[in-house]
Protein backbone atom coordinates (compact mmCIF):
# COMPACT_ATOMS: atom_id res chain seq x y z
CA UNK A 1 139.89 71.57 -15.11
CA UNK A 2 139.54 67.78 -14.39
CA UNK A 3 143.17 67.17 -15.04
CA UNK A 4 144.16 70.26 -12.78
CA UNK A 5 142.36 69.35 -10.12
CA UNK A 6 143.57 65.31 -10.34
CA UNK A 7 147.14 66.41 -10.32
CA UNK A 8 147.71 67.48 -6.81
CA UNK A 9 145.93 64.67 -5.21
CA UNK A 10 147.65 61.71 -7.05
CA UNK A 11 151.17 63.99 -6.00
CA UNK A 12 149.78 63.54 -2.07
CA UNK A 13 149.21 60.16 -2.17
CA UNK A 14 152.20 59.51 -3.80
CA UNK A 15 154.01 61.22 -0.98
CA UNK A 16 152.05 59.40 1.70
CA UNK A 17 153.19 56.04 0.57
CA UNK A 18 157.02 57.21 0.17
CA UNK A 19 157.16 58.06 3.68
CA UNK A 20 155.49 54.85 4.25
CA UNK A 21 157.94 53.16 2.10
CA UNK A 22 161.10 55.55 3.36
CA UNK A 23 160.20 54.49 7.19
CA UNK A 24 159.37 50.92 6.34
CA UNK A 25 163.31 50.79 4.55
CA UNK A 26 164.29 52.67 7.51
CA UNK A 27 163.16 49.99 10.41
CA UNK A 28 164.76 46.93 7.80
CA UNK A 29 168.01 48.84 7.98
CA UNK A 30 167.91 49.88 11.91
CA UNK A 31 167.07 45.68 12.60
CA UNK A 32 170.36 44.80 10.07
CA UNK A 33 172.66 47.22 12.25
CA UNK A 34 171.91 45.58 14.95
CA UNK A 35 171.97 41.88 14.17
CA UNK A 36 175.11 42.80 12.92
CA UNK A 37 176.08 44.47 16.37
CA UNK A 38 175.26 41.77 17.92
CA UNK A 39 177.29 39.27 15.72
CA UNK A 40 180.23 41.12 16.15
CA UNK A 41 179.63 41.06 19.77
CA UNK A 42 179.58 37.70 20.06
CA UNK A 43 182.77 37.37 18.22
CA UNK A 44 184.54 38.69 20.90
CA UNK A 45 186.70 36.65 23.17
CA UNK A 46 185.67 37.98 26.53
CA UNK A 47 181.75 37.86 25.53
CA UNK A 48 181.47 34.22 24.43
CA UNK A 49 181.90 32.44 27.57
CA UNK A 50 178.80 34.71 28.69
CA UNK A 51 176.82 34.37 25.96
CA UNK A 52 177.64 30.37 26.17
CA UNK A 53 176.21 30.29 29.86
CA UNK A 54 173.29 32.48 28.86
CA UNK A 55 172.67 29.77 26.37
CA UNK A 56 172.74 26.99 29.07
CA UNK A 57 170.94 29.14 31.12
CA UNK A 58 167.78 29.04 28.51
CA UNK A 59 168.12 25.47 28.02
CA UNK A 60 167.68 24.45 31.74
CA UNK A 61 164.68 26.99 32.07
CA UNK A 62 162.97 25.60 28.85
CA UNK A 63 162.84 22.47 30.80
CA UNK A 64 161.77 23.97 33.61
CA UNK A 65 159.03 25.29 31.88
CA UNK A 66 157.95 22.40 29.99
CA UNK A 67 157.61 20.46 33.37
CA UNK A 68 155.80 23.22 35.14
CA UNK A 69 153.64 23.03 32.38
CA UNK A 70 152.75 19.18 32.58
CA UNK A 71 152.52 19.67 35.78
CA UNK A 72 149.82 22.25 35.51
CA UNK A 73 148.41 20.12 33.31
CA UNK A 74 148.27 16.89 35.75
CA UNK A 75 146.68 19.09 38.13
CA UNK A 76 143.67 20.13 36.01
CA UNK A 77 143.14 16.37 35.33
CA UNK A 78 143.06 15.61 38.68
CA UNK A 79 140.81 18.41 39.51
CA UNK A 80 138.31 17.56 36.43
CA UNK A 81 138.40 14.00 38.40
CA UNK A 82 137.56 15.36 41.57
CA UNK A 83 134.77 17.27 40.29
CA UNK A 84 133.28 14.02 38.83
CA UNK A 85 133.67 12.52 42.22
CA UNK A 86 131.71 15.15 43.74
CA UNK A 87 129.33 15.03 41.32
CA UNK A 88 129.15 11.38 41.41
CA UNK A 89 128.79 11.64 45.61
CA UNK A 90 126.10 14.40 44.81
CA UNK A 91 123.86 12.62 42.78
CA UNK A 92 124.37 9.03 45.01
CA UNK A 93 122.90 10.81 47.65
CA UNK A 94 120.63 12.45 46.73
CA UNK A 95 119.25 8.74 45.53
CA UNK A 96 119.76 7.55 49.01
CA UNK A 97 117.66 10.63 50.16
CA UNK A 98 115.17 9.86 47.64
CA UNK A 99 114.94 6.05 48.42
CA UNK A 100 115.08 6.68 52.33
CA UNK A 101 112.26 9.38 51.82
CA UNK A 102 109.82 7.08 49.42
CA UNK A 103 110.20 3.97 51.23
CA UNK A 104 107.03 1.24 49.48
CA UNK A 105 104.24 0.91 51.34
CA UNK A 106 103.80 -2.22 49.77
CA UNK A 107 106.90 -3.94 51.27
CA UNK A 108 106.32 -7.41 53.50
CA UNK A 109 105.95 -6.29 57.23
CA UNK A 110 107.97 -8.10 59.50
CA UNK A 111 105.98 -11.59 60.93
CA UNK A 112 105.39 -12.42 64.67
CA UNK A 113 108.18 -14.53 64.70
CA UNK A 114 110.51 -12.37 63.28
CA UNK A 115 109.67 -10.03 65.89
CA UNK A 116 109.84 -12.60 68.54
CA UNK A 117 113.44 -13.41 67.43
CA UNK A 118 114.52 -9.64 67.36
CA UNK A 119 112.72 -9.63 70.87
CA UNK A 120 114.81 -12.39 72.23
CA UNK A 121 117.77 -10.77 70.48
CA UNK A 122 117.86 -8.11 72.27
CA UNK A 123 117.57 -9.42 75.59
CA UNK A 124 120.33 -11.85 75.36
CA UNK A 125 122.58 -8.76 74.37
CA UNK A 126 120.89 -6.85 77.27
CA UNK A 127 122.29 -9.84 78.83
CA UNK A 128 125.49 -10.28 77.54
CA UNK A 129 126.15 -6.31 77.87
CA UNK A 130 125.06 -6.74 81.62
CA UNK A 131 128.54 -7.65 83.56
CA UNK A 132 128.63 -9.39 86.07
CA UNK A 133 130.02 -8.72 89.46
CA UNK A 134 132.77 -6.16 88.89
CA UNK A 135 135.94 -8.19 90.19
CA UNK A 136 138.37 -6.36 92.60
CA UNK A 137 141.45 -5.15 90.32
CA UNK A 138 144.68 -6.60 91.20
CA UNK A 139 146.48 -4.84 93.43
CA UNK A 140 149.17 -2.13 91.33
CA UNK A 141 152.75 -3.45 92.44
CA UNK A 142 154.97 -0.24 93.49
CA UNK A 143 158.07 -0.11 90.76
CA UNK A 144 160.99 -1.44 92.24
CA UNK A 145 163.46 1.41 93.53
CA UNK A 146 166.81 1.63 92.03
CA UNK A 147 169.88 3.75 92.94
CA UNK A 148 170.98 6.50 90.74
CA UNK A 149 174.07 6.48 89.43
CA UNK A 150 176.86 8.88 90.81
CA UNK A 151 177.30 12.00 88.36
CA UNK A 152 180.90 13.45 88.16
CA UNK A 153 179.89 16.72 89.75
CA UNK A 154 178.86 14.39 92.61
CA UNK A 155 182.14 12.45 92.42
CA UNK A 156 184.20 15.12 92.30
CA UNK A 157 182.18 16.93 96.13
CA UNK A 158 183.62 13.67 97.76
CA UNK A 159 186.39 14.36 100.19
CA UNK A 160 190.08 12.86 98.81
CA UNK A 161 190.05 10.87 101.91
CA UNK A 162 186.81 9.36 101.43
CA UNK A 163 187.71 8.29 97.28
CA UNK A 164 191.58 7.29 97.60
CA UNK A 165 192.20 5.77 95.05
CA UNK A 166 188.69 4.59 93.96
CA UNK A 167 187.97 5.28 90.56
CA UNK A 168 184.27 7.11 89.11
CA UNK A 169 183.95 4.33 87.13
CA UNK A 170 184.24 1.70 90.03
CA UNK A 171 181.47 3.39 92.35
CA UNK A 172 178.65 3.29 89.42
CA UNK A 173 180.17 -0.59 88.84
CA UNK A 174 179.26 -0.93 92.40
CA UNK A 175 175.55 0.66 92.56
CA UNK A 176 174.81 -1.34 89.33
CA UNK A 177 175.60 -4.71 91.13
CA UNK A 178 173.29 -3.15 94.15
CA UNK A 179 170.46 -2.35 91.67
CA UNK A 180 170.68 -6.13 90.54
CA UNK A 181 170.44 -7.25 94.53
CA UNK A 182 167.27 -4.71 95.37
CA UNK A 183 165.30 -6.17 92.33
CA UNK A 184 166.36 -9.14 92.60
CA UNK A 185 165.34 -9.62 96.13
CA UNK A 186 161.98 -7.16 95.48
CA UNK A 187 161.01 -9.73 92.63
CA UNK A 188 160.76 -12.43 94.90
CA UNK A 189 158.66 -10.05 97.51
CA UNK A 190 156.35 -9.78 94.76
CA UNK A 191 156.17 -13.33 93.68
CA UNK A 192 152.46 -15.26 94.62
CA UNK A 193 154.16 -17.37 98.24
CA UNK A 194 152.75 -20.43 96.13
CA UNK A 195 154.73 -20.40 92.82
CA UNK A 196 157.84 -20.24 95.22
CA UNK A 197 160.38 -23.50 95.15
CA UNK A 198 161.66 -24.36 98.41
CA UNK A 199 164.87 -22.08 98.39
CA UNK A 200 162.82 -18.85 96.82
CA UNK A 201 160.72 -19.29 100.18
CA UNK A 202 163.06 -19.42 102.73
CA UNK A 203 164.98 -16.27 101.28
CA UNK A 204 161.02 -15.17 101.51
CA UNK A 205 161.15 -15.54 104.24
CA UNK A 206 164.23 -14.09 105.88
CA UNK A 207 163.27 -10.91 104.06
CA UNK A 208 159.89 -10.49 105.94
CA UNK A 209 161.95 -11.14 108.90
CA UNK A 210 164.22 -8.27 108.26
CA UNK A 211 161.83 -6.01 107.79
CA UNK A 212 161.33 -3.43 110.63
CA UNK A 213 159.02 -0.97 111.36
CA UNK A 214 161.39 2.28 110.35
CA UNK A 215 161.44 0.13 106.52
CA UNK A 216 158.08 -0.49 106.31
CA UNK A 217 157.28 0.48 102.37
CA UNK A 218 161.12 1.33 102.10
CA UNK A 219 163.56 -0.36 99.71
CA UNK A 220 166.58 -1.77 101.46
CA UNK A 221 168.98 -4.63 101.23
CA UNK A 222 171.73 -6.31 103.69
CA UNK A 223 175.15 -7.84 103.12
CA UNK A 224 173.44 -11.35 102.75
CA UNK A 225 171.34 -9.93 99.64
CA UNK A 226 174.40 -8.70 97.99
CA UNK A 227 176.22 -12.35 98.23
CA UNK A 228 172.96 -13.79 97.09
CA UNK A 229 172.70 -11.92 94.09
CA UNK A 230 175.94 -10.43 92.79
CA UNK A 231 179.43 -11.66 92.88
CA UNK A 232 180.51 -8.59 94.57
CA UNK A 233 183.11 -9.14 97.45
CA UNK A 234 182.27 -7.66 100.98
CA UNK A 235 185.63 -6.26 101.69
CA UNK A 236 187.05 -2.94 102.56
CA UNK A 237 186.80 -1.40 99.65
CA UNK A 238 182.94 -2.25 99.03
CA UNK A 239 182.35 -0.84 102.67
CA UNK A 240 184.63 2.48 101.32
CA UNK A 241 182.18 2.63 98.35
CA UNK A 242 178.95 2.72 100.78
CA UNK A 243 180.43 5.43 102.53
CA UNK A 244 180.61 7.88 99.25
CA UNK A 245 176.90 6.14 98.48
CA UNK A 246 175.65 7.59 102.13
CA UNK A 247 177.80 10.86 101.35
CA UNK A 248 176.26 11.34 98.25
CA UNK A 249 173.00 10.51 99.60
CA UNK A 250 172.11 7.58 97.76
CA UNK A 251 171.73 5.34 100.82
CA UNK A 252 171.40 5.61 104.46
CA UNK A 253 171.71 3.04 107.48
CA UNK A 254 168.72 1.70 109.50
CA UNK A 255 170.64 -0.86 112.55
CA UNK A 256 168.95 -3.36 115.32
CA UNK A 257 168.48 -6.82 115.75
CA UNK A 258 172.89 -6.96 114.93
CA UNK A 259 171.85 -6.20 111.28
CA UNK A 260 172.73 -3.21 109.32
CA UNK A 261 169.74 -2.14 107.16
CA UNK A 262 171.20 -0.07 103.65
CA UNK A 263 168.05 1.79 102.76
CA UNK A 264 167.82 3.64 98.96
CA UNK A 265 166.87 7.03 99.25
């Protein structure tokens, strides 16, 4: 009976681990195929140049990855630093707190004289912060006023007649040397009359007297200024250049006294 009944089950088991055996053989001989699929695939000509850039491919992201990686890893040691900071801060003040909280009772009180000195302290910087009489500020000087320069929209608005054969370039050579009278002559204006030389206050002084009342606070200069501060020559052609200044409103003419006043606008 016993060997009846043993039969069967050792013929089960045996099966079992056959199949086990048969798949196991199976899965070697499926992973051969294709290894050897792919081998032959990357015999072929057409395939290897891929498969050669796939290669470089892997290489550059292997680096990648290993940097990313000590980079990661340089930012969890500076983290694990900043939390020992922080700790570090934490526990200094919670010290201070403790020392400002439990201050000895026993500790020297300051003496008379110490307190005398602290007195006096403070009231020479009561003193010192105490300012005097607050001085007048100096009177803010007006910037000096200089002509624009002509623009080439501008220059071409002005009448053929007017230009002849004056050049763009010219004109704006023309207001520059003006600019250089006007602050040139303002400067001195400004100047304290004392620190003047002899010659500085005379031309002073001719400028006060050319001042009239329509260029009171106005910015203006006269033929003398120009042959006292530029080389310019006061000849036809200057007087042709005023007349495009005045057309293209960058001056205008105040006369009396036999004196014609060129006022910037």
């Amino acid at each position: 009976m016993g060997r009846e009944e043993g039969g069967p089950l050792r013929e089960i088991m045996a099966s079992s681990d056959l199949e086990d055996l048969s798949l196991h053989i199976n899965t070697k001989i499926a992973t051969i195929k294709k290894i050897l699929q792919l081998r032959n695939i990357g015999q072929e000509p057409s395939l290897k140049s891929m498969l050669c850039k796939i290669g470089q491919e892997m290489t550059v992201l292997h680096d990648l990855l290993n940097k990313m990686e000590a980079e990661v890893q340089q930012q969890e040691k500076l983290k694990d630093m900043l939390k020992e900071l922080q700790k570090s801060a934490e526990r200094e003040q919670k010290e201070a707190q403790h020392l400002y909280e439990n201050i000895p009772p026993y500790l020297p009180k300051p003496t008379q004289s110490c307190l005398a000195g602290q007195i006096v302290k403070s009231e020479n910087q009561n003193k010192v912060v105490e300012p005097a009489r607050a001085k007048k500020p100096p009177k803010e000087q007006r910037p000096i006023k200089e002509a624009a320069l002509i623009t080439a929209e501008e220059f071409e608005s002005v009448p053929g007649y007017m230009k002849g054969r004056l050049s763009y370039e010219q004109i704006n050579a023309v207001v520059q040397e003006i600019n250089k009278a006007v602050v040139g002559k303002y400067k001195i204006l400004h100047q304290p009359l004392k620190s003047m030389s002899a010659p500085v206050r005379n031309l002073y002084h001719r400028f006060q007297e050319e001042e009239t009342k329509d260029t009171k606070g106005e910015f203006f200069f006269v033929e003398a200024d120009i042959r006292e501060f530029t080389q310019l020559k006061l000849d036809k052609r200057f007087h042709s250049i005023l007349n495009i200044l005045r057309h293209c409103q960058r001056l205008r003419e105040v006369r009396g006294s036999r004196l014609v006043r060129y006022v910037l606008c």
